[in-house]
C-alpha atoms as a PDB file:
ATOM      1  CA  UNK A   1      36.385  22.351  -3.065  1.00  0.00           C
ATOM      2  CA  UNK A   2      33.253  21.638  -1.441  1.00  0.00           C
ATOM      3  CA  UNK A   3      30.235  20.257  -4.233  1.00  0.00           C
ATOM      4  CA  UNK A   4      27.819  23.285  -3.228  1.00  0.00           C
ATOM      5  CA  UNK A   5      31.097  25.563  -3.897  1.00  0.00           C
ATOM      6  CA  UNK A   6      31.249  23.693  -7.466  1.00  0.00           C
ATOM      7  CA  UNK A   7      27.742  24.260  -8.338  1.00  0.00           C
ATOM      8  CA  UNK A   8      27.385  27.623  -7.483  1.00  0.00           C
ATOM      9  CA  UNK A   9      30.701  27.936  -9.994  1.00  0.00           C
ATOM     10  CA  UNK A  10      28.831  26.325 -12.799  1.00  0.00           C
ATOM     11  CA  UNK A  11      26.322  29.241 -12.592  1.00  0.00           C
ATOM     12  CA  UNK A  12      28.976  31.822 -13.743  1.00  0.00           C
ATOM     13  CA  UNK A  13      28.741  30.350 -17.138  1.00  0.00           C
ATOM     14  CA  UNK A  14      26.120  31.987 -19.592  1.00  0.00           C
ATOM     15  CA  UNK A  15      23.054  30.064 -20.361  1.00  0.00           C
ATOM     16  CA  UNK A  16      22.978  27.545 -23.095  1.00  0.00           C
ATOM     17  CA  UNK A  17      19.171  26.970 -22.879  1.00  0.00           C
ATOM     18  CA  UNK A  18      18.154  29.243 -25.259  1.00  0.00           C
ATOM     19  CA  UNK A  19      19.853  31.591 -28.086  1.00  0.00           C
ATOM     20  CA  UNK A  20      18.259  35.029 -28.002  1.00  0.00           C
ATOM     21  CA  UNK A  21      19.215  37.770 -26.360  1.00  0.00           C
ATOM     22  CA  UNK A  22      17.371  38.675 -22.602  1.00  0.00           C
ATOM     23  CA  UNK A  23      15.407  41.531 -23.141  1.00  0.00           C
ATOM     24  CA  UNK A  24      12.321  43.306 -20.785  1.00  0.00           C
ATOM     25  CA  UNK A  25       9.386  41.180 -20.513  1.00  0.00           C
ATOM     26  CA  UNK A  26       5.796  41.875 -21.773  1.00  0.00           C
ATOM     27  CA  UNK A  27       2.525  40.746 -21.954  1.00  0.00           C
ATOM     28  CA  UNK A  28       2.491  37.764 -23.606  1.00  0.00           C
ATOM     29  CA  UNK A  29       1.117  38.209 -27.367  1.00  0.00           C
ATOM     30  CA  UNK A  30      -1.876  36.404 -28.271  1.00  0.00           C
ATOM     31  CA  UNK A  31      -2.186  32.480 -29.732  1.00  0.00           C
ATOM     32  CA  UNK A  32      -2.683  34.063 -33.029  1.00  0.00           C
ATOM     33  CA  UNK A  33       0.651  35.708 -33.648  1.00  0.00           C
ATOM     34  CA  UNK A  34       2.860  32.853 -33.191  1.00  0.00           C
ATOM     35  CA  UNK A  35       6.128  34.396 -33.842  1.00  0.00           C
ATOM     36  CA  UNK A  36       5.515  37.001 -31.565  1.00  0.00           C
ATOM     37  CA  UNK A  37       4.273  34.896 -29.067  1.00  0.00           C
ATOM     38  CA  UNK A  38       7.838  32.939 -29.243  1.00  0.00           C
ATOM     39  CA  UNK A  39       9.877  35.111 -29.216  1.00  0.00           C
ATOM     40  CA  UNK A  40       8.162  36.605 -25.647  1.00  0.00           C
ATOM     41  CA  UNK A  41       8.971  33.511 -24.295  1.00  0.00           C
ATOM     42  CA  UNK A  42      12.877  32.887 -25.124  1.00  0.00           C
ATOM     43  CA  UNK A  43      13.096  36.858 -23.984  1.00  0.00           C
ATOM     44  CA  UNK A  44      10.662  35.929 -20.624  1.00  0.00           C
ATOM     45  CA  UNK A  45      13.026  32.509 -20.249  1.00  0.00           C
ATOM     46  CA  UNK A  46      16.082  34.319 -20.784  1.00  0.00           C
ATOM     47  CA  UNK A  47      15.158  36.692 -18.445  1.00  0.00           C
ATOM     48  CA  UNK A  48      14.635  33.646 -15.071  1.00  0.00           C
ATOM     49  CA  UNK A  49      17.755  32.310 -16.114  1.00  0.00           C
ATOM     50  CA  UNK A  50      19.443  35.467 -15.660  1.00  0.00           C
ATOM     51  CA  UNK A  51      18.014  36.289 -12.034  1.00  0.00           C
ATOM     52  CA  UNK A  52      18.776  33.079 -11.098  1.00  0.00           C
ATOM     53  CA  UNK A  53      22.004  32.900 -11.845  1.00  0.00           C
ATOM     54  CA  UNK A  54      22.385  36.864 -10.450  1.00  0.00           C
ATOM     55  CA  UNK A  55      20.854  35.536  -7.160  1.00  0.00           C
ATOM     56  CA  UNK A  56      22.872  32.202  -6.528  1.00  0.00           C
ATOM     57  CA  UNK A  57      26.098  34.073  -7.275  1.00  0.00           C
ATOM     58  CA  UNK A  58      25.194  37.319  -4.736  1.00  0.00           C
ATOM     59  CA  UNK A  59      23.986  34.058  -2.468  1.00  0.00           C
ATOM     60  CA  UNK A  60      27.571  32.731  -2.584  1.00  0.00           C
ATOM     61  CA  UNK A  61      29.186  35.991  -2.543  1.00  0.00           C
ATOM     62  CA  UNK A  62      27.803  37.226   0.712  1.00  0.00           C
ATOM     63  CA  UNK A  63      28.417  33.785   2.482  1.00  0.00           C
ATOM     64  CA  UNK A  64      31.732  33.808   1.678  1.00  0.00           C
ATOM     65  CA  UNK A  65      32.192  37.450   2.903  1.00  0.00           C
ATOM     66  CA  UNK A  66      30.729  36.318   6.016  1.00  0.00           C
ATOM     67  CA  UNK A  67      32.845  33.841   6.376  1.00  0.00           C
ATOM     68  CA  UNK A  68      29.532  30.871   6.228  1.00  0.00           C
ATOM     69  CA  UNK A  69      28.904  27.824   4.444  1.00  0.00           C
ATOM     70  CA  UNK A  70      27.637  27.762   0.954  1.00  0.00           C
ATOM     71  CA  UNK A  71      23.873  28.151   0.665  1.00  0.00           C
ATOM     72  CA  UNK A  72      22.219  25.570  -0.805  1.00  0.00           C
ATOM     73  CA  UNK A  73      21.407  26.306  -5.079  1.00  0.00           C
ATOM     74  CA  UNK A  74      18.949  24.794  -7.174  1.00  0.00           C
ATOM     75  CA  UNK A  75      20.833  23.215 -10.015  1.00  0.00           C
ATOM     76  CA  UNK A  76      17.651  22.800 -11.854  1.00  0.00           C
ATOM     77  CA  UNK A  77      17.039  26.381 -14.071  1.00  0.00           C
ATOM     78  CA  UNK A  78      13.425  27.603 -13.290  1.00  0.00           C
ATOM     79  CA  UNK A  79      12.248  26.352 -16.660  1.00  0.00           C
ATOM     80  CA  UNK A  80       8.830  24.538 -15.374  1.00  0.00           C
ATOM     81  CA  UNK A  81       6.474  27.394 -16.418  1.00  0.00           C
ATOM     82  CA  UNK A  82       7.588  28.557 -19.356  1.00  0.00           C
ATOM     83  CA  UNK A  83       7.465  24.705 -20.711  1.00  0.00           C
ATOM     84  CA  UNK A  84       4.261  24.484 -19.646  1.00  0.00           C
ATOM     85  CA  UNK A  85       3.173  28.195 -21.750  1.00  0.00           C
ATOM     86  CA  UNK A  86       5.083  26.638 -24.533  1.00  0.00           C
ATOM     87  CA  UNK A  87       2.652  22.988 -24.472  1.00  0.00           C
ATOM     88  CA  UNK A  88      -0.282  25.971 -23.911  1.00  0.00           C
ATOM     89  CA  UNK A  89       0.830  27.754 -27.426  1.00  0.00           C
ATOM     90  CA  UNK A  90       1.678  24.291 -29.135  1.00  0.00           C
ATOM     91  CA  UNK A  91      -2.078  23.144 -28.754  1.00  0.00           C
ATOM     92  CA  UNK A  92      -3.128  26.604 -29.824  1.00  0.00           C
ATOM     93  CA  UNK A  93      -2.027  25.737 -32.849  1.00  0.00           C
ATOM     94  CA  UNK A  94      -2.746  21.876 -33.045  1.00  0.00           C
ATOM     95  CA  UNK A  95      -2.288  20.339 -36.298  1.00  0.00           C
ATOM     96  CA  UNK A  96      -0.166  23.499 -37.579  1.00  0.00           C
ATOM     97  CA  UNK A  97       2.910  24.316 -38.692  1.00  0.00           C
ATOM     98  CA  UNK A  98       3.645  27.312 -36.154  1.00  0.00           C
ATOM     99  CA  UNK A  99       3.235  24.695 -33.054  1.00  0.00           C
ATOM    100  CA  UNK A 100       7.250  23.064 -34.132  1.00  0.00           C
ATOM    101  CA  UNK A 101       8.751  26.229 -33.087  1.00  0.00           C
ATOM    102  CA  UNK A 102       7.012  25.459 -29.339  1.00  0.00           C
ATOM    103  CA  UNK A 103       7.472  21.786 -29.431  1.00  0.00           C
ATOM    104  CA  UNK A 104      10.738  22.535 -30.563  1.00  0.00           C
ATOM    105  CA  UNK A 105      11.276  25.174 -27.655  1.00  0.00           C
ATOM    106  CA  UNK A 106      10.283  22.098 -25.206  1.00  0.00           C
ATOM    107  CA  UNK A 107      13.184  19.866 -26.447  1.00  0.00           C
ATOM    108  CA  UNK A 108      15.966  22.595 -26.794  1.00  0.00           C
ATOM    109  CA  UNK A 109      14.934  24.125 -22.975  1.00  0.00           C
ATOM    110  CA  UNK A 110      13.577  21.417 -20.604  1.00  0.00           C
ATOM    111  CA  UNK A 111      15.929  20.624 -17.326  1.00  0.00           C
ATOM    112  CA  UNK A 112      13.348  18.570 -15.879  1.00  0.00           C
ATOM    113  CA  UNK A 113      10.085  18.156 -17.558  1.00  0.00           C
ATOM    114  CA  UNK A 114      10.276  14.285 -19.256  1.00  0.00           C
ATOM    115  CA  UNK A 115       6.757  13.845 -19.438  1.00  0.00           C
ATOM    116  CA  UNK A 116       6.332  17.437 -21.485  1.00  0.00           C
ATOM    117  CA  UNK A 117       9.362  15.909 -23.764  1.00  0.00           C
ATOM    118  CA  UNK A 118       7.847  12.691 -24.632  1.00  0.00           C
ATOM    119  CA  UNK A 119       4.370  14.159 -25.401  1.00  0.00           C
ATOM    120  CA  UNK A 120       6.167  16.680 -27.951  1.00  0.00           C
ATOM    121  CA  UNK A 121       7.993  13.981 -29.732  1.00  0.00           C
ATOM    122  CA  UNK A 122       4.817  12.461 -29.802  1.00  0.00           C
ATOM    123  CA  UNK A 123       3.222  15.325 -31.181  1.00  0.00           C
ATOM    124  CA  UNK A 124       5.804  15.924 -33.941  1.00  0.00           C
ATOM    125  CA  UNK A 125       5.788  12.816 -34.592  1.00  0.00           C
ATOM    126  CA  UNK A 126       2.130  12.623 -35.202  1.00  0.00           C
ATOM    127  CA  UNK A 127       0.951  15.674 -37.023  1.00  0.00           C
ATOM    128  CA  UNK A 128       4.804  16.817 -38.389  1.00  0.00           C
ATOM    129  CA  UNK A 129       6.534  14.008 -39.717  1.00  0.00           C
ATOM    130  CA  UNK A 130       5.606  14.760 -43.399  1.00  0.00           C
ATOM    131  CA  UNK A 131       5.496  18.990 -43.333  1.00  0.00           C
ATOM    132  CA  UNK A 132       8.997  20.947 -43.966  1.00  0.00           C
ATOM    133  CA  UNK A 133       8.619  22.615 -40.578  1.00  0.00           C
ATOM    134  CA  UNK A 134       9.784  19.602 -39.106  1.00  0.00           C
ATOM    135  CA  UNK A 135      13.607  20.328 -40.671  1.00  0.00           C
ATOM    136  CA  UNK A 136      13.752  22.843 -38.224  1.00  0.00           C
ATOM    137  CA  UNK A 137      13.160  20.313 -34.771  1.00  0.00           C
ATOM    138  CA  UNK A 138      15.341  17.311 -35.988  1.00  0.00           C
ATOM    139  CA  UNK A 139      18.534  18.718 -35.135  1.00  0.00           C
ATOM    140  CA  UNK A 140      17.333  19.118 -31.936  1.00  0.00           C
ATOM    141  CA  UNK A 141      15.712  15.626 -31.445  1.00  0.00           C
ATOM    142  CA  UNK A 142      18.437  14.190 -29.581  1.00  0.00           C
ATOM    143  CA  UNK A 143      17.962  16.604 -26.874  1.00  0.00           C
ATOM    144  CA  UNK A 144      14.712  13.977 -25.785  1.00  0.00           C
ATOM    145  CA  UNK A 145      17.063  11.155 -25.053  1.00  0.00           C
ATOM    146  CA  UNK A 146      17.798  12.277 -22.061  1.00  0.00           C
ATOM    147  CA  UNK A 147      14.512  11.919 -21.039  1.00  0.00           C
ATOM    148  CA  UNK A 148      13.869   8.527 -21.783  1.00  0.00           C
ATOM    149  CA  UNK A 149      12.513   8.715 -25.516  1.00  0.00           C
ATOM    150  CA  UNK A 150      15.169   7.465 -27.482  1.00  0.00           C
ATOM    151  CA  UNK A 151      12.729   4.891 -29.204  1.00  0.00           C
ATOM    152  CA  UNK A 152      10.328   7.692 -29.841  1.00  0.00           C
ATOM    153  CA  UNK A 153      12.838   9.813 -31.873  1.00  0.00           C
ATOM    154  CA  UNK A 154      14.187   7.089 -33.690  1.00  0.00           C
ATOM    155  CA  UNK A 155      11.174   5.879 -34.710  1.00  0.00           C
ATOM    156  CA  UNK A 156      10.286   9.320 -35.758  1.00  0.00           C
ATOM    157  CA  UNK A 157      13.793  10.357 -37.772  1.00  0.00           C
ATOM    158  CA  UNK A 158      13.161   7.269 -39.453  1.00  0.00           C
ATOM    159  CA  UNK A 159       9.748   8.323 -40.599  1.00  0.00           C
ATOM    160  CA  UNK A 160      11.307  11.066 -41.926  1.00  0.00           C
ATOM    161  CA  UNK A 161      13.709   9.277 -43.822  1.00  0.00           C
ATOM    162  CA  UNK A 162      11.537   6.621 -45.581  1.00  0.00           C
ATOM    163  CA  UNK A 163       8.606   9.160 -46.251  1.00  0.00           C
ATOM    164  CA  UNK A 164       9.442  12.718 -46.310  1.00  0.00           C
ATOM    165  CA  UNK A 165       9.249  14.210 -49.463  1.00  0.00           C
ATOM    166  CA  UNK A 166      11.593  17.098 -48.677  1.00  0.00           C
ATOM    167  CA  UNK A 167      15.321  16.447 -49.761  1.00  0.00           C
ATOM    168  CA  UNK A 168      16.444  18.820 -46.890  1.00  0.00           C
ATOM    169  CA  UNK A 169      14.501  17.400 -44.392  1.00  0.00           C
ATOM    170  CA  UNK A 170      15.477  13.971 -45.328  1.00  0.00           C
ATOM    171  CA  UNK A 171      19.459  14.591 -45.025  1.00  0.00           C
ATOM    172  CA  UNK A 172      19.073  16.554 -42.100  1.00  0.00           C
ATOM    173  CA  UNK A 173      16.800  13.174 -40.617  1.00  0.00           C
ATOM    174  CA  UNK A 174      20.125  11.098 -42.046  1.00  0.00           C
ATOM    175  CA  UNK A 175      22.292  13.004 -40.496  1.00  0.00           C
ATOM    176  CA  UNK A 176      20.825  13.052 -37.075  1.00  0.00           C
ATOM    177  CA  UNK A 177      19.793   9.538 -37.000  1.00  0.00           C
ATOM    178  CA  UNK A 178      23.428   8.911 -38.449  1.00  0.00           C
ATOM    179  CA  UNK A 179      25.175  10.948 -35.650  1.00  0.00           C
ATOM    180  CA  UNK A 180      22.674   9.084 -32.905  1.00  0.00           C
ATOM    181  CA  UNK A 181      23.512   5.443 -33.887  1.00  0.00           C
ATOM    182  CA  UNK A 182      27.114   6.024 -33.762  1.00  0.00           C
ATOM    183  CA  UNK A 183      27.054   7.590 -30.567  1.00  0.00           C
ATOM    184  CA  UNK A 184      25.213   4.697 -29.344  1.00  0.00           C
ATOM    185  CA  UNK A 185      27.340   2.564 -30.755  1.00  0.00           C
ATOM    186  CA  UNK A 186      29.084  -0.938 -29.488  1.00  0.00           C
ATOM    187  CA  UNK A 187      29.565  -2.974 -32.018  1.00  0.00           C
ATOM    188  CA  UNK A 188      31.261  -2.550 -35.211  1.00  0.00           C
ATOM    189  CA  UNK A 189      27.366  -3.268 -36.984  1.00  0.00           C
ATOM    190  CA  UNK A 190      25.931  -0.515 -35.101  1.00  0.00           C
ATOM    191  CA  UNK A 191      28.923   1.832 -36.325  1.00  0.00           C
ATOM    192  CA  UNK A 192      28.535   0.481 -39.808  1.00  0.00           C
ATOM    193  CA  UNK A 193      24.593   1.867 -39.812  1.00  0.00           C
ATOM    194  CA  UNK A 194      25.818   4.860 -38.752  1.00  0.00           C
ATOM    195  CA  UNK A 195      28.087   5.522 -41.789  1.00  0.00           C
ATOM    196  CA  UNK A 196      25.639   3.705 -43.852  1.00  0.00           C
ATOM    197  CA  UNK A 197      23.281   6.970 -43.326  1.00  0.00           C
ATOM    198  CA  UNK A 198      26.169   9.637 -43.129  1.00  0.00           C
ATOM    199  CA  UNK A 199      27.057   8.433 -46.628  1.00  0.00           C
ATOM    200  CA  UNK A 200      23.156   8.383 -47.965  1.00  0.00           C
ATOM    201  CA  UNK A 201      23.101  12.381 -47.252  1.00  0.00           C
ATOM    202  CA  UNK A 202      25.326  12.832 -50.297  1.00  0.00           C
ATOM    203  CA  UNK A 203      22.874  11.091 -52.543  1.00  0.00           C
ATOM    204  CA  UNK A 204      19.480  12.865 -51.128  1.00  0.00           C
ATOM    205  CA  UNK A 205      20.570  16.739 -51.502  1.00  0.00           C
ATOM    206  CA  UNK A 206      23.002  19.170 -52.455  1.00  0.00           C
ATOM    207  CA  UNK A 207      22.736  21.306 -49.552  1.00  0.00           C
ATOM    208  CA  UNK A 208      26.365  22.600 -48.958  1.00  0.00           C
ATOM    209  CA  UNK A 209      25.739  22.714 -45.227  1.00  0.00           C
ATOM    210  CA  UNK A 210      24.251  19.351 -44.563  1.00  0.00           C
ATOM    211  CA  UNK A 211      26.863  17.880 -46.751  1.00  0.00           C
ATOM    212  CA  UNK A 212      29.472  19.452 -44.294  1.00  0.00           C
ATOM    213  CA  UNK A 213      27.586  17.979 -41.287  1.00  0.00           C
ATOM    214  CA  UNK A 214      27.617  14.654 -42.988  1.00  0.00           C
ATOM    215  CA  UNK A 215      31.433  15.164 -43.753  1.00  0.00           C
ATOM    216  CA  UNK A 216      32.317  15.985 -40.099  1.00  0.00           C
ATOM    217  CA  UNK A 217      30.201  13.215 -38.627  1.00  0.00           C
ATOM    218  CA  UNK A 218      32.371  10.689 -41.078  1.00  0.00           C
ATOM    219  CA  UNK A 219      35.912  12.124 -40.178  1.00  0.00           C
ATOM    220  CA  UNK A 220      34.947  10.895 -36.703  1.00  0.00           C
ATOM    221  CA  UNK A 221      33.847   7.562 -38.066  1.00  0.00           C
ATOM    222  CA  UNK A 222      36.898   7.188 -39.784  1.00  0.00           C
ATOM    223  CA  UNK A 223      39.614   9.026 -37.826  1.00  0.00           C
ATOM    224  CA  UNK A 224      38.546   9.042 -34.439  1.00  0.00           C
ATOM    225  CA  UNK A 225      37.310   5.419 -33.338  1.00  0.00           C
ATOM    226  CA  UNK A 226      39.029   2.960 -31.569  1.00  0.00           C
ATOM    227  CA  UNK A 227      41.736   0.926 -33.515  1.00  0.00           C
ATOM    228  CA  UNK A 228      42.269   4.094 -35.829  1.00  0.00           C
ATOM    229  CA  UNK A 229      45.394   5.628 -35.888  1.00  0.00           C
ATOM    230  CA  UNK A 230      45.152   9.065 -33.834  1.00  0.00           C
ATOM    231  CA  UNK A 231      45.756  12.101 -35.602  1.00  0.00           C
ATOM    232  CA  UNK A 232      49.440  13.918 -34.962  1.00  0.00           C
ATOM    233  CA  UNK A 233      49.486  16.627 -32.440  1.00  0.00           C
ATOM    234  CA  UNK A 234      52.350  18.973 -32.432  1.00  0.00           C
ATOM    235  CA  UNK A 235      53.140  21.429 -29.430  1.00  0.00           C
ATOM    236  CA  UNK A 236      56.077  22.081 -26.758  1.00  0.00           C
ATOM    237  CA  UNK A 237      56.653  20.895 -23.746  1.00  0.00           C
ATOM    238  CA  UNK A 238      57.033  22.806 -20.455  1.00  0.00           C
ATOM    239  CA  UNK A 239      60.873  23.109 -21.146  1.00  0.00           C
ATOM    240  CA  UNK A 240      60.092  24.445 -24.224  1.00  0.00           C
ATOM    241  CA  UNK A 241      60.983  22.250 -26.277  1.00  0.00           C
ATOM    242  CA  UNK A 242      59.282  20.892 -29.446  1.00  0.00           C
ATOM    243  CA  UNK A 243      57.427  17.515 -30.194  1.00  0.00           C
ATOM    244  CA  UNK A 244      54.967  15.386 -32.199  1.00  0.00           C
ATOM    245  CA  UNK A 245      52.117  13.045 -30.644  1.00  0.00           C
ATOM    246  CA  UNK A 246      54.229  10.648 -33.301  1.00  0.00           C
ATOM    247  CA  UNK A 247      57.098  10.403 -31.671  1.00  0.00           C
ATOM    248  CA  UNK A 248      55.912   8.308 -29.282  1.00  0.00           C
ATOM    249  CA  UNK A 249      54.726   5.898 -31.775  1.00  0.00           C
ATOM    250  CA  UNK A 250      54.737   2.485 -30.185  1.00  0.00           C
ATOM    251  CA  UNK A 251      54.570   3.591 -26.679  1.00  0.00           C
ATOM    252  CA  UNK A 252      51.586   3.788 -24.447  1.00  0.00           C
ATOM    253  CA  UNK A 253      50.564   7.538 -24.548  1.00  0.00           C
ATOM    254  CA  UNK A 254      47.967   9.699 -21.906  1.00  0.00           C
ATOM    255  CA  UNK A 255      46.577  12.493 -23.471  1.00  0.00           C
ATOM    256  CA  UNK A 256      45.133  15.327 -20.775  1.00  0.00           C
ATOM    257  CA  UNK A 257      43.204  17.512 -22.284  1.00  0.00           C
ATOM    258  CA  UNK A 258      42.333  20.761 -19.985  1.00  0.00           C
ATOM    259  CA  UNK A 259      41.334  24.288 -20.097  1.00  0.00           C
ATOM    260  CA  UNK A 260      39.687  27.170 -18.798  1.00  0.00           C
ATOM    261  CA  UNK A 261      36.067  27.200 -19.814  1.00  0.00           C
END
């Protein structure tokens, strides 16, 4: 399968950039109505995502009725203008609680705008670090380091840990810093940290939801790293006949794991 073929495959699949629904587009509300003015923007981004993915896949379509080659797609989603109307509506509202839902916007939805990253993790960083709204951007956080600022959001989870005066806030830091270090993990020190903070959440709130988070981040510190013992897997084999991942105890086992996505 050629790589152009590929691509234009991978814009089947729905978008994952942003969580509301498309809807028509309209003028954009005014700085002063925040929530308004948000939700215009995940309806106005929803909406480019959707033509673009409509007009790659009629692209392919018709060249492969016509017997061509694949037309060239842009694998980047048009997200450039609406991140920069998002950094617009976060300085409207400088120093205020209602710009995290924008900055936030900027992590969850960027393809390709680093610098606009970095200057929001900057931002939070600066005027958010102690105010509850910023619960609502650390899950999110780790979104940045693929845009070069993992020292940034470190440095501001662990701000939030050491200062914030929120319980909430503080797991939810815990938990994200937690789930960070142990993904960056290479040494059994590094890993150690990481459960260090996974364990902490238990003793900062009683939040029945973060202490799940916490939980399932530690069953993969404790079940699923190398040197543990893998957990059994029962199914049947294409003769239909019945097994256990244990069986094979003691033998060197590859486990292929596939599906239709």
């Amino acid at each position: 399968m050629k790589r152009t073929l590929l691509a234009a495959l991978l814009l089947l699949a729905p978008p994952a950039f942003v969580v509301a629904q498309a809807g028509e587009t309209t003028p954009a509300p005014s700085p002063q109505d925040p929530q308004a003015a948000y939700d215009e923007l995940v309806k106005a981004l929803n909406q480019a995502i959707s033509d673009w993915q409509t007009e790659a896949q009629a692209a392919v379509q018709k060249a492969q009725e016509a017997g061509q080659a694949i037309p060239a797609i842009a694998m980047q989603p048009p997200t450039k203008a609406f991140i920069s109307r998002a950094q617009e509506l976060a300085a409207a509202h400088e120093g205020k609680d209602d710009a995290v839902r924008f900055l936030a916007f900027i992590l969850k939805n960027a393809s390709n705008e680093r610098n606009a990253v970095k200057k929001a993790v900057e931002v939070l960083a600066r005027d958010h670090a102690k105010t509850k709204a910023i619960g609502d951007v650390l899950p999110f956080l780790p979104f940045a380091t693929r845009f070069g600022a993992s020292k940034q959001v470190m440095s501001l989870l662990d701000s939030v840990v050491a200062d914030h005066a929120d319980a909430d806030c503080k797991a939810q830091a815990l938990i994200t810093r937690g789930s960070m270090r142990l993904e960056q993990a290479k040494t059994d020190e590094q890993r150690k940290a990481a459960e260090q903070d996974l364990r902490e959440v238990a003793t900062v709130t009683q939040n029945a939801e973060l202490l799940a988070q916490a939980k399932d981040a530690l069953f993969e510190i404790e079940n699923l790293q190398v040197g543990c013992t893998a957990p059994d897997i029962a199914g049947v084999d294409v003769e239909g006949v019945a097994f256990k991942l244990s069986d094979y105890r003691g033998k060197v086992v590859l486990l292929d794991f596939w599906g239709f996505w």
